[in-house]
Protein backbone atom coordinates (compact mmCIF):
# COMPACT_ATOMS: atom_id res chain seq x y z
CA UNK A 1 -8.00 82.33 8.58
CA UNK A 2 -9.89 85.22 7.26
CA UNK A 3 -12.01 88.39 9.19
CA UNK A 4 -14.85 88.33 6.67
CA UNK A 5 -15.94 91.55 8.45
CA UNK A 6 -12.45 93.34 8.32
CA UNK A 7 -10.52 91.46 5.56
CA UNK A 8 -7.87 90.47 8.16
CA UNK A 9 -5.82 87.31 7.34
CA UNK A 10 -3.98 85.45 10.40
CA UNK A 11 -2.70 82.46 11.05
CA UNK A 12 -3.85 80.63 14.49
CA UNK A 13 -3.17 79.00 16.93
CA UNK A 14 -5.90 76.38 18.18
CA UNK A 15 -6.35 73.16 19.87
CA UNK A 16 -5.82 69.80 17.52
CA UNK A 17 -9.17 68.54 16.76
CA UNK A 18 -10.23 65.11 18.10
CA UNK A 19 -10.41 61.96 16.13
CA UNK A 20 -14.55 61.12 15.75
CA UNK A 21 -16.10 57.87 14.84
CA UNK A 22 -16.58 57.78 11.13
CA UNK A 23 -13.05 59.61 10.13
CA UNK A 24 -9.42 60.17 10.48
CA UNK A 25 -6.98 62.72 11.54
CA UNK A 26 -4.68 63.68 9.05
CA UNK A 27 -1.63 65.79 9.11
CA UNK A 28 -0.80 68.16 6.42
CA UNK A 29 1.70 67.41 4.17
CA UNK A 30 0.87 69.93 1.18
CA UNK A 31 -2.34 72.28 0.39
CA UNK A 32 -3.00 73.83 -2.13
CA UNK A 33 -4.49 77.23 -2.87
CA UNK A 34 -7.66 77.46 -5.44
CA UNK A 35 -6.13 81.20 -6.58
CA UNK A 36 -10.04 80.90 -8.49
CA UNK A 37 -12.35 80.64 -5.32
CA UNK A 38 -10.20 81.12 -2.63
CA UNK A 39 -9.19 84.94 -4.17
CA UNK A 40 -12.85 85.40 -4.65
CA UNK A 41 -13.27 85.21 -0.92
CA UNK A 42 -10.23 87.44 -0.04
CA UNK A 43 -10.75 90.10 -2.30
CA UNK A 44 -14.87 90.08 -1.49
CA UNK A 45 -13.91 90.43 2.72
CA UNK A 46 -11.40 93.84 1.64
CA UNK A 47 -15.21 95.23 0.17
CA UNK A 48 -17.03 97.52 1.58
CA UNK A 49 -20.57 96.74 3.44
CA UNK A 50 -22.01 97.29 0.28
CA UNK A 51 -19.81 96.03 -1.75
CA UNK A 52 -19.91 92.47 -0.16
CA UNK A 53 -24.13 93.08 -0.47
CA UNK A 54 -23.92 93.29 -4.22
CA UNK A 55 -21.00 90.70 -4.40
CA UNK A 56 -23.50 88.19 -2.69
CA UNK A 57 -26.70 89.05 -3.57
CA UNK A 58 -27.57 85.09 -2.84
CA UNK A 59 -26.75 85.78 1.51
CA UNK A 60 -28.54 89.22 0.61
CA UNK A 61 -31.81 87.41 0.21
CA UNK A 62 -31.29 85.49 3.24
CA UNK A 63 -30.72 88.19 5.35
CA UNK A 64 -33.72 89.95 4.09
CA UNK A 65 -36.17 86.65 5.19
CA UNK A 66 -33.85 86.62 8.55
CA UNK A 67 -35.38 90.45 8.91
CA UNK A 68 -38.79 89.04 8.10
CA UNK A 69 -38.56 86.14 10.47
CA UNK A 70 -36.60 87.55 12.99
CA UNK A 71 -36.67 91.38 12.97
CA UNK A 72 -33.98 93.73 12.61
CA UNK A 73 -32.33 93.89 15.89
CA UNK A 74 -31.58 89.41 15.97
CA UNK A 75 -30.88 89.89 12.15
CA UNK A 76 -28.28 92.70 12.87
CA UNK A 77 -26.97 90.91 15.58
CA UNK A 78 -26.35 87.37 13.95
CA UNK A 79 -25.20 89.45 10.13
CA UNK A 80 -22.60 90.98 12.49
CA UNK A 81 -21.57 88.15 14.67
CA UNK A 82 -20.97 85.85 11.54
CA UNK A 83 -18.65 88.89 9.80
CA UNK A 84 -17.10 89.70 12.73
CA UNK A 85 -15.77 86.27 12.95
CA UNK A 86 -12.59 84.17 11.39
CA UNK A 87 -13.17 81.80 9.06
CA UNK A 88 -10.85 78.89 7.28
CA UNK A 89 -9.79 79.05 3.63
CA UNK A 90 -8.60 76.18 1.62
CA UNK A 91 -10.02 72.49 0.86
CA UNK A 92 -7.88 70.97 -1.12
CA UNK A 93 -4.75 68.90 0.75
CA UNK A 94 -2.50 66.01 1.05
CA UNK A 95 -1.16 64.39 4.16
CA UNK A 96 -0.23 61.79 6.32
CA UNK A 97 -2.94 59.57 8.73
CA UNK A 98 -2.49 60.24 12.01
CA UNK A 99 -5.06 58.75 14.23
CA UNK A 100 -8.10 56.00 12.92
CA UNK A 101 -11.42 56.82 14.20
CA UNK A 102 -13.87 54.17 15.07
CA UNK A 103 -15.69 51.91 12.32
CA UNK A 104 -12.79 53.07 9.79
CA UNK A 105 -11.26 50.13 8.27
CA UNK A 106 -9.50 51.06 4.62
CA UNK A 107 -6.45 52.80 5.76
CA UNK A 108 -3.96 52.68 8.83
CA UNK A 109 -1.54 55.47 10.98
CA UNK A 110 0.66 56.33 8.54
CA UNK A 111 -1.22 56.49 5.08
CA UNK A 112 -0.72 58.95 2.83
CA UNK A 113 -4.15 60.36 1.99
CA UNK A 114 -5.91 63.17 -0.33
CA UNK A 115 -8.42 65.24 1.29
CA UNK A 116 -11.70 66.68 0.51
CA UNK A 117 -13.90 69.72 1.50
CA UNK A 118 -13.93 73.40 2.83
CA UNK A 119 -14.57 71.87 6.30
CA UNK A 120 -11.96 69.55 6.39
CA UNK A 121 -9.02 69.90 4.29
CA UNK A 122 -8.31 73.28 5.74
CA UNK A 123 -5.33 75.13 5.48
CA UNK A 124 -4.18 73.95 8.81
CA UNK A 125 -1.87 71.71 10.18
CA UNK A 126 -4.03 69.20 11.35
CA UNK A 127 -7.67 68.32 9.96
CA UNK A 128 -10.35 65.79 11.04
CA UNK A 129 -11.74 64.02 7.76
CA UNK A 130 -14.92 61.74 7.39
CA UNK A 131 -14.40 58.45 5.23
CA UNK A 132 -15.89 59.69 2.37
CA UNK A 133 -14.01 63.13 1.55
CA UNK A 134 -10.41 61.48 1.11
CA UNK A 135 -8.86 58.54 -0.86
CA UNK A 136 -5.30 56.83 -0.33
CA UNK A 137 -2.46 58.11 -2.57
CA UNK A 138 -1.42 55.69 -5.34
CA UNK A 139 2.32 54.52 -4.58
CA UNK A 140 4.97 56.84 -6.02
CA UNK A 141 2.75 59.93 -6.36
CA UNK A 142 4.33 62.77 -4.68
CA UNK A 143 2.17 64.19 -2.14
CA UNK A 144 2.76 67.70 -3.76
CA UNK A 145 0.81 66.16 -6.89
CA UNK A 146 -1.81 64.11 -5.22
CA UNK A 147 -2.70 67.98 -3.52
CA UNK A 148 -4.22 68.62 -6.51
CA UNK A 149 -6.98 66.02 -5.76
CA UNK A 150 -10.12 68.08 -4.93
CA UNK A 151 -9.44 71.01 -7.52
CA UNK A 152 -8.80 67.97 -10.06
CA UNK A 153 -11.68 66.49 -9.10
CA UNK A 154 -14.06 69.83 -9.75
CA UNK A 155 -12.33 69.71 -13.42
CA UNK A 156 -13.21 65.85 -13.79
CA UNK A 157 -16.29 66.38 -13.16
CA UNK A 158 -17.02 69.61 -15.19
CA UNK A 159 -15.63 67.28 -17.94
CA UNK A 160 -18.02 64.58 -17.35
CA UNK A 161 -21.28 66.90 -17.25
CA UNK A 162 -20.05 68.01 -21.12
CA UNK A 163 -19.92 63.82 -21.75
CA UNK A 164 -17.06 63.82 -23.91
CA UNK A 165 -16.84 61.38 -26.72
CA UNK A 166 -13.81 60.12 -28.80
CA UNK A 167 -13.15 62.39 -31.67
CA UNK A 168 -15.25 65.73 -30.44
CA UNK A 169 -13.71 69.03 -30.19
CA UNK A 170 -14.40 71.38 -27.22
CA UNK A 171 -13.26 74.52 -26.25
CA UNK A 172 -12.31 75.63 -22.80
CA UNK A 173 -13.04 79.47 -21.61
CA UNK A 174 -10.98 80.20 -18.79
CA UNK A 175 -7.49 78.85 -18.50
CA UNK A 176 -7.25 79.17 -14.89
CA UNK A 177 -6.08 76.32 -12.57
CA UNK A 178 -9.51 74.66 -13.37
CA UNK A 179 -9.24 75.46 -17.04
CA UNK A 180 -5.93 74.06 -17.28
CA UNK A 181 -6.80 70.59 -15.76
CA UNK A 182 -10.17 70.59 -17.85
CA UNK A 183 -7.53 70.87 -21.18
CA UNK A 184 -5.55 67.75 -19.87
CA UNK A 185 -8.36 65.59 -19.34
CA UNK A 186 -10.58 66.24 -22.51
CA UNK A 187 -7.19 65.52 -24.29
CA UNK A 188 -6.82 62.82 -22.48
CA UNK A 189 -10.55 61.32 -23.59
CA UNK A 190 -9.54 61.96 -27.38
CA UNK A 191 -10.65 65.02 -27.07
CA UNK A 192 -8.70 68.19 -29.63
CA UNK A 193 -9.06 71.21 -26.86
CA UNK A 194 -9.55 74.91 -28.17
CA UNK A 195 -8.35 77.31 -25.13
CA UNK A 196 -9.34 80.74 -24.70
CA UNK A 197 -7.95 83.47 -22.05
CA UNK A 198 -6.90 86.90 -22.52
CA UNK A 199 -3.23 85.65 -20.67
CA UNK A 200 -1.13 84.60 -23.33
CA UNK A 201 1.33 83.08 -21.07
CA UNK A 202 -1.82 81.24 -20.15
CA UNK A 203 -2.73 80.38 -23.70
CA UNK A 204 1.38 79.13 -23.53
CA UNK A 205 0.88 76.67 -20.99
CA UNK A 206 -2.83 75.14 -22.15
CA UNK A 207 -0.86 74.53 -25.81
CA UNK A 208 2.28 73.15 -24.08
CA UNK A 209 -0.05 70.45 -21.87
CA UNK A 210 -2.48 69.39 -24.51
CA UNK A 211 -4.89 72.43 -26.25
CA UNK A 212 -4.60 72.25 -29.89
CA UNK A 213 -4.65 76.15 -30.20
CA UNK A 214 -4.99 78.88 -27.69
CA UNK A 215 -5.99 82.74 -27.98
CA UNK A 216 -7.65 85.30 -26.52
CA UNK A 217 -11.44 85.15 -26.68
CA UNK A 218 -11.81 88.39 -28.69
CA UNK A 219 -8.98 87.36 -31.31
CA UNK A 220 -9.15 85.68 -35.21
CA UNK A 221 -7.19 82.82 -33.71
CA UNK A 222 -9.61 81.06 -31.56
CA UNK A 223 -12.47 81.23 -34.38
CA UNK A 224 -9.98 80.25 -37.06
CA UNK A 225 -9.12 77.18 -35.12
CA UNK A 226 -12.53 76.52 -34.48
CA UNK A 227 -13.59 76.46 -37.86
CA UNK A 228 -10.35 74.61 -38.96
CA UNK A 229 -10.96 71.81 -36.54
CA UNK A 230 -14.60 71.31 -37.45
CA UNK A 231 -15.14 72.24 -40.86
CA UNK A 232 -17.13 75.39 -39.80
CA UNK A 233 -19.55 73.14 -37.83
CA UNK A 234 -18.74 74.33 -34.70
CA UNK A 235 -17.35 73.06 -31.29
CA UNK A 236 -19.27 69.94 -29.69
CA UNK A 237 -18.87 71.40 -26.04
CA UNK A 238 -17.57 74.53 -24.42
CA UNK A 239 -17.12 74.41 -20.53
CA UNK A 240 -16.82 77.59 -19.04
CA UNK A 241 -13.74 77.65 -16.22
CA UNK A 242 -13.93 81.51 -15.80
CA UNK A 243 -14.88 83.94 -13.15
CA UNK A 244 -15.80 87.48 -12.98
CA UNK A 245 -18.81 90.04 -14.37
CA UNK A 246 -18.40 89.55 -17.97
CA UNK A 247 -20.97 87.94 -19.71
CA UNK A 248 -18.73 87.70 -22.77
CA UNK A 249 -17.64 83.90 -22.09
CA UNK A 250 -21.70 82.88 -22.50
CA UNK A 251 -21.96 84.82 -25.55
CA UNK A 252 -18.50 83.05 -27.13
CA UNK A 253 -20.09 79.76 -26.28
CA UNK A 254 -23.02 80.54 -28.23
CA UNK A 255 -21.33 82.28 -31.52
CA UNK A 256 -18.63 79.04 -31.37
CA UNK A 257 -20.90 75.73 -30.65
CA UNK A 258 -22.44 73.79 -33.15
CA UNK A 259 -26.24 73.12 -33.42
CA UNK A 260 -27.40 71.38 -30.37
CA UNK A 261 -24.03 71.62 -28.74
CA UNK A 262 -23.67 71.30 -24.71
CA UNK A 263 -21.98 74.73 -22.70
CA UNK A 264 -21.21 73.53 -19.15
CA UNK A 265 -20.55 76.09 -15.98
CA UNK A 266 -17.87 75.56 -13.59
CA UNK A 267 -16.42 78.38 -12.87
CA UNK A 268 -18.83 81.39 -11.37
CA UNK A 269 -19.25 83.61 -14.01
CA UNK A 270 -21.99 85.72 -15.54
CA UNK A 271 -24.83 83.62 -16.67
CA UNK A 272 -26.81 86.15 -18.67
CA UNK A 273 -27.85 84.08 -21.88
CA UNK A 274 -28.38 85.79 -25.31
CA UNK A 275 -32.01 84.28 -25.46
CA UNK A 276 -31.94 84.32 -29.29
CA UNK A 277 -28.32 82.29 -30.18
CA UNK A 278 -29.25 80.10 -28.18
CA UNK A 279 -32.97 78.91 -28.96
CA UNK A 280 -31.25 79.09 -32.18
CA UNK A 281 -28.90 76.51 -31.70
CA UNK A 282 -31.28 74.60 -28.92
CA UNK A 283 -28.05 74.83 -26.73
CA UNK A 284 -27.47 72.54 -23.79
CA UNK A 285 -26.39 74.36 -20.58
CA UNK A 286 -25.40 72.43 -18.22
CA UNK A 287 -24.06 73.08 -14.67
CA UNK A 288 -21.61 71.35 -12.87
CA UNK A 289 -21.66 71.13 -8.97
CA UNK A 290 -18.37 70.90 -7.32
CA UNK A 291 -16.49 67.70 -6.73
CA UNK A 292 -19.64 65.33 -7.76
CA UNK A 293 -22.63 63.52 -6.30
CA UNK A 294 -23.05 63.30 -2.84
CA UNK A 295 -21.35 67.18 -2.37
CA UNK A 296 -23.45 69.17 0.25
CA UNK A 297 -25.58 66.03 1.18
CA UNK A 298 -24.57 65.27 4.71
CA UNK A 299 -25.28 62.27 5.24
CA UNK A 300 -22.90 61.36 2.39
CA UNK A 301 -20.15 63.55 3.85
CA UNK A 302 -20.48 63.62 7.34
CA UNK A 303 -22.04 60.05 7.89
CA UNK A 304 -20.12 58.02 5.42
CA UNK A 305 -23.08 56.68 3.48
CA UNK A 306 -21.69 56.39 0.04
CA UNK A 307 -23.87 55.94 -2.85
CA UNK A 308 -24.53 51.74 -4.70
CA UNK A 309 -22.03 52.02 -7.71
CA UNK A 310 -24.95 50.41 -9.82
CA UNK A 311 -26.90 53.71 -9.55
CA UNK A 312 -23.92 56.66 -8.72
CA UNK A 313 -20.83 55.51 -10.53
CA UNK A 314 -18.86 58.57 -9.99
CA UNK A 315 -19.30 60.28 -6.66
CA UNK A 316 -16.75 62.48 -5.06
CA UNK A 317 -14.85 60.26 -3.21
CA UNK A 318 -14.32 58.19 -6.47
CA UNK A 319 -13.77 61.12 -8.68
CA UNK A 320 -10.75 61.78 -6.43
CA UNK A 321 -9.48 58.51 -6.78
CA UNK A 322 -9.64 58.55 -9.92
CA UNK A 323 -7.51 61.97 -10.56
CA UNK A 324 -5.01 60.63 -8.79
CA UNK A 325 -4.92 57.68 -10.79
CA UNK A 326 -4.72 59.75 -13.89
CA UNK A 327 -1.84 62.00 -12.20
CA UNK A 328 -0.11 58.73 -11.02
CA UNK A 329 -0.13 57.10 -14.62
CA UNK A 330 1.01 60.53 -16.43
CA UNK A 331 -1.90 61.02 -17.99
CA UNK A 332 -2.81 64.53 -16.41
CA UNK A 333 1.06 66.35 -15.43
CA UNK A 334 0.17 69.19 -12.64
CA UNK A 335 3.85 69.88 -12.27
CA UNK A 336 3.70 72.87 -14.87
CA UNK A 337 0.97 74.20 -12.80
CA UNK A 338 2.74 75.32 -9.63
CA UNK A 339 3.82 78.58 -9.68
CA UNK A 340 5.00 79.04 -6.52
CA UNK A 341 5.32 76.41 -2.88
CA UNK A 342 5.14 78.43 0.18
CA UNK A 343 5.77 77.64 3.59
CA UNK A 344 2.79 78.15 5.71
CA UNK A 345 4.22 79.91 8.37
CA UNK A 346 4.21 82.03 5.57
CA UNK A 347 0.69 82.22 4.29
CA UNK A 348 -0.42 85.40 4.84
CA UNK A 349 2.14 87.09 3.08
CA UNK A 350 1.28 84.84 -0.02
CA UNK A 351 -2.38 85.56 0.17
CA UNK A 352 -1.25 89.54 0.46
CA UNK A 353 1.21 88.67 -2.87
CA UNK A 354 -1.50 86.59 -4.66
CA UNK A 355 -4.29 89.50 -4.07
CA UNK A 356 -1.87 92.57 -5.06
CA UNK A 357 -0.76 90.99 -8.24
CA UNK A 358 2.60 90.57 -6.87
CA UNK A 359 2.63 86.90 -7.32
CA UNK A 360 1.07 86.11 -10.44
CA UNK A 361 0.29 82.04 -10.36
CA UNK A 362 -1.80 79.21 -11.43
CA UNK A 363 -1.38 77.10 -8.39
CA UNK A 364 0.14 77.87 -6.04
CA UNK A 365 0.89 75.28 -2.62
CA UNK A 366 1.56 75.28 0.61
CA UNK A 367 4.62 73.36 2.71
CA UNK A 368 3.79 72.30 6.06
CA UNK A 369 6.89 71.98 8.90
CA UNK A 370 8.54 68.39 8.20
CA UNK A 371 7.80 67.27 4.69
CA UNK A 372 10.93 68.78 2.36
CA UNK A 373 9.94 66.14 -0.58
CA UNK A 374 10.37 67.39 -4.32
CA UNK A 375 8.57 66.75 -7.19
CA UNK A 376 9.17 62.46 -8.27
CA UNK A 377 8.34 61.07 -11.73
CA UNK A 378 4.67 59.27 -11.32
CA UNK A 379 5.06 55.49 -11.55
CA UNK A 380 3.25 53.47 -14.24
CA UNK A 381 2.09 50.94 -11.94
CA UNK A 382 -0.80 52.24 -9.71
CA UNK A 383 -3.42 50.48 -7.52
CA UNK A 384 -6.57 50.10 -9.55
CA UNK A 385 -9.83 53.22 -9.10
CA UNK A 386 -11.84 51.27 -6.16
């Protein structure tokens, strides 16, 4: 847990939570740490007061109605209750079924399970999680892997906001954890994948797990392979996996798409378009939001209301069955990816490492007490994607 106020990270000890109606209790096997978002967060609570004010100028504007609605004194009050307070990190886990809560009926005590959500696939030990934010893990996929599942499933579904099509050439800015996933899967839909990050050992890996060429965004290399791979046209989609101030991935997107290409956000970077080169072009931006449809709508996640597959074929639950279907068949390899497995007795000191640039990582995943297993080879035979 983090002091958003102070910047403190401790681990803590607190009761087990109980087993509701409408979920299970599930106990940690692996987690794993988005070094993207998760960073974000730990390197915006060491900010000052005013650097965490122009960091977030989104909870800036909420505090300012708060002062308008409430006064100053309640505002101040509630600001510096909610800093002054610990909050959980992580969302993205594997683990074992534990308990069943009432009017669950698709898996049993003893299940291995993926798990969904920044409310309940914490960094903890143990972590009560409705029906619809985990999946069961295909046989033979190492729990390790099927950790990957919600970070796997915000790169499936960046990929399917750029709709993909056999044949098309994209390229990826940012070759971050997301970045890197969003490579395997476009390659995986036919896709030839242009990578761009100023990390050449970055570049290294996208090449090595599917990216056709690799560089950094400022060199020949990139733009040469773009206009190799489509006769000067231009790439058919760029999704945007990077983070940070620079408002030099937007402008690459415009100078490298084609006419009437799509540009798709995941990551959180800086969205200030060049209004010209794109009118130009008649760009499509496109944002993607999280894991998929039915994220932040509570009834979907809390209540277990899931949405008719005739209308929503891809919601979150099912885009994180299906990324464990594509790790479980080979088709997406996330073994490259981890940099480092801690135990999480030891988990500040990684977060400390991971924030000072001592531990430089992709993915990096976290070993609860009891579960020693090593990465297996994925079995070919896999339950079908309910």
């Amino acid at each position: 847990m983090q002091n958003y106020k102070s910047g403190e990270l401790t681990l803590l000890d607190v009761p087990v939570p109980g087993c509701k109606p409408g979920g299970v209790l599930v106990r940690s096997a692996y987690s794993l740490i988005s070094t993207g978002t998760e960073l974000m967060k730990v390197s915006e609570a060491g900010m000052s007061m005013v650097g965490k004010a122009r960091s977030r100028p989104d909870q800036v504007a909420k505090v300012v109605q708060s002062v308008a609605t409430n006064g100053v004194p309640a505002t101040y009050r509630k600001v510096m209750g909610k800093l002054d307070s610990y909050t959980p990190l992580g969302y993205s886990l594997c683990g074992v079924v534990e308990q069943v809560g009432a009017g669950i009926d698709d898996v049993s005590v003893g299940d291995v399970v993926a798990c969904a959500g920044n409310e309940h696939a914490l960094h903890a030990e143990v972590n009560w999680v409705p029906k619809n934010l985990y999946t069961r893990v295909p046989d033979g996929l190492a729990p390790r892997h099927a950790a990957f599942g919600t970070v796997g499933s915000i790169a499936l579904q960046g990929v399917r906001r750029g709709e993909p099509q056999l044949g098309e050439v994209a390229l990826v800015v940012g070759l971050g954890l997301i970045g890197q996933l969003v490579v395997q899967l476009l390659a995986a839909s036919g896709v030839r994948v242009i990578g761009a990050d100023p990390d050449p050992v970055r570049c290294e890996l996208a090449e090595r797990l599917g990216a056709a060429a690799c560089g950094a965004p400022s060199s020949p290399a990139v733009e040469n392979a773009v206009a190799e791979l489509t006769g000067g046209h231009g790439v058919d989609q760029v999704y945007l996996a990077a983070g940070g101030g620079s408002n030099e991935p937007v402008e690459l997107a415009a100078r490298l798409s084609r006419d009437r290409g799509r540009v798709v956000d995941i990551g959180k970077c800086s969205l200030d378009l060049p209004w010209n080169a794109y009118y130009e072009k008649e760009l499509d931006v496109r944002f993607s939001r999280s894991y998929g449809p039915g994220r932040y709508d509570p009834e979907y996640e809390l209540e277990g209301r899931d949405y008719p597959i005739g209308y929503v074929r891809w919601t979150e639950r099912r885009n994180l069955a299906c990324f464990l279907d594509l790790v479980a068949r080979g088709r997406v390899d996330v073994e490259p990816l981890v940099s480092h497995t801690a135990d999480f007795d030891d988990a500040v000191e990684t977060y400390r490492s991971l924030k000072d640039g001592g531990l430089k990582a992709v993915a990096v995943l976290f070993r609860y007490p009891g579960h020693t297993e090593e990465a297996v080879a994925p079995e070919l035979t896999v339950p079908a994607v309910r």
